[in-house]
Protein backbone atom coordinates (compact mmCIF):
# COMPACT_ATOMS: atom_id res chain seq x y z
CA UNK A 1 10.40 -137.63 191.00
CA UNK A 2 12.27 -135.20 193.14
CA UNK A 3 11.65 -137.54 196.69
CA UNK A 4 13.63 -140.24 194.87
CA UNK A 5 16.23 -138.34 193.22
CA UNK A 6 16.17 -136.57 197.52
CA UNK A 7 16.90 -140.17 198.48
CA UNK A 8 19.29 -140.62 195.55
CA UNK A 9 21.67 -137.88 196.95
CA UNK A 10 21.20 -138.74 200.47
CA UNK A 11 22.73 -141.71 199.54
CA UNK A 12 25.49 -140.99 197.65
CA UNK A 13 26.47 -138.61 199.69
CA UNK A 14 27.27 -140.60 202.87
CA UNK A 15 25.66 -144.32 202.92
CA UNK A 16 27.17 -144.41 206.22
CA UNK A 17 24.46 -142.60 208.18
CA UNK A 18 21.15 -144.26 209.50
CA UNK A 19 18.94 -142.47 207.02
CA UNK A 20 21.12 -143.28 204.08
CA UNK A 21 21.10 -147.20 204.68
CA UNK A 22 17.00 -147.14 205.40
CA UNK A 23 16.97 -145.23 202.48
CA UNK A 24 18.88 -147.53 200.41
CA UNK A 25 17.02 -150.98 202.05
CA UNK A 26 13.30 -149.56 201.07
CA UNK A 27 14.24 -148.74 197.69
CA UNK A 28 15.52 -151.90 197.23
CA UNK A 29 12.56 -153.57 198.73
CA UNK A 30 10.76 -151.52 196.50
CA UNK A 31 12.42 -152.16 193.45
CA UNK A 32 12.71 -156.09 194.18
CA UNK A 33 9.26 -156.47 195.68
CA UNK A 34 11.27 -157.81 199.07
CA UNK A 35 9.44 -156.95 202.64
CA UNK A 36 10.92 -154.14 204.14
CA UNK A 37 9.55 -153.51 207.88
CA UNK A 38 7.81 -150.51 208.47
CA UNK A 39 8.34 -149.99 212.33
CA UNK A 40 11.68 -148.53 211.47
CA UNK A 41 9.99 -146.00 210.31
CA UNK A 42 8.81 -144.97 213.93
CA UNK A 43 12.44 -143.53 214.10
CA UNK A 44 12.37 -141.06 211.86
CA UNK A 45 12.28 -137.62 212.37
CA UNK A 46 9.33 -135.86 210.97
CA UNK A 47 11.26 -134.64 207.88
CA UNK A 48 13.22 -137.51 207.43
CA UNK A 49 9.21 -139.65 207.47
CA UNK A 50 8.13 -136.89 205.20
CA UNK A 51 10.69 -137.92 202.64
CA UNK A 52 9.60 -141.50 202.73
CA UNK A 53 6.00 -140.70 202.39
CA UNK A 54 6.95 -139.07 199.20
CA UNK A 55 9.25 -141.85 198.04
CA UNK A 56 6.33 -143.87 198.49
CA UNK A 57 3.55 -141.79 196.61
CA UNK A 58 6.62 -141.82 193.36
CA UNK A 59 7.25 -144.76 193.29
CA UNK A 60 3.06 -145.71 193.41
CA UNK A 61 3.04 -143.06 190.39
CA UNK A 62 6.00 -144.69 188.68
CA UNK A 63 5.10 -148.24 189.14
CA UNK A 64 1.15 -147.24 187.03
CA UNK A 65 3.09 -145.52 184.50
CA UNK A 66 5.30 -148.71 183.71
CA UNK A 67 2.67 -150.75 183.70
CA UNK A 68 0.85 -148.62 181.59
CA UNK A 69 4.05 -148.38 179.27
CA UNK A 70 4.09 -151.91 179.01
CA UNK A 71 0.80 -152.51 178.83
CA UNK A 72 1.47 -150.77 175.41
CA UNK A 73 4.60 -152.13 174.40
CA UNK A 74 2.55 -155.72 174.28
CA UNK A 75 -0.05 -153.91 172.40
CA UNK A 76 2.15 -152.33 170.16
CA UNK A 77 3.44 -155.63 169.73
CA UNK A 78 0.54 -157.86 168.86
CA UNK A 79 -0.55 -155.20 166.52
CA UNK A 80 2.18 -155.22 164.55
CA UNK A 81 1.72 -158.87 164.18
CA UNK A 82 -1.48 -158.78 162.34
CA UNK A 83 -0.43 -156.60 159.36
């Protein structure tokens, strides 16, 4: 998780700047499954890209691990239900 807490401080720090606001659009997009358009991504500088790839990959990871999670919370549930 340390690309998303990266993007985290980037923009806290200033959401003023160009890399702070694209930063704070595609985790929003992300997080509310909204279409976020990848061109502007042609703008980046090669670290900046790098950063984004890596947000990416986390939040790929994360997303499996909460399905997974609640995958078993539903289990958890419906087996408690039969005792």
């Amino acid at each position: 998780m340390q690309a998303i807490k990266k993007a985290r401080k980037i923009i806290e720090k200033d959401i003023s700047k160009p890399f702070a606001q694209l930063l704070s659009k595609l985790v929003v997009a992300l997080e509310s499954e909204k279409n976020f358009q990848l061109r502007q991504l042609y703008e980046l500088n090669p670290s900046e890209f790098d950063l984004v790839i890596e947000i990416l990959k986390e939040w790929r990871i994360d997303r499996h691990y909460m399905s997974k999670s609640k995958t078993f919370a539903a289990a958890f549930y419906g087996a408690d239900l039969q005792e």
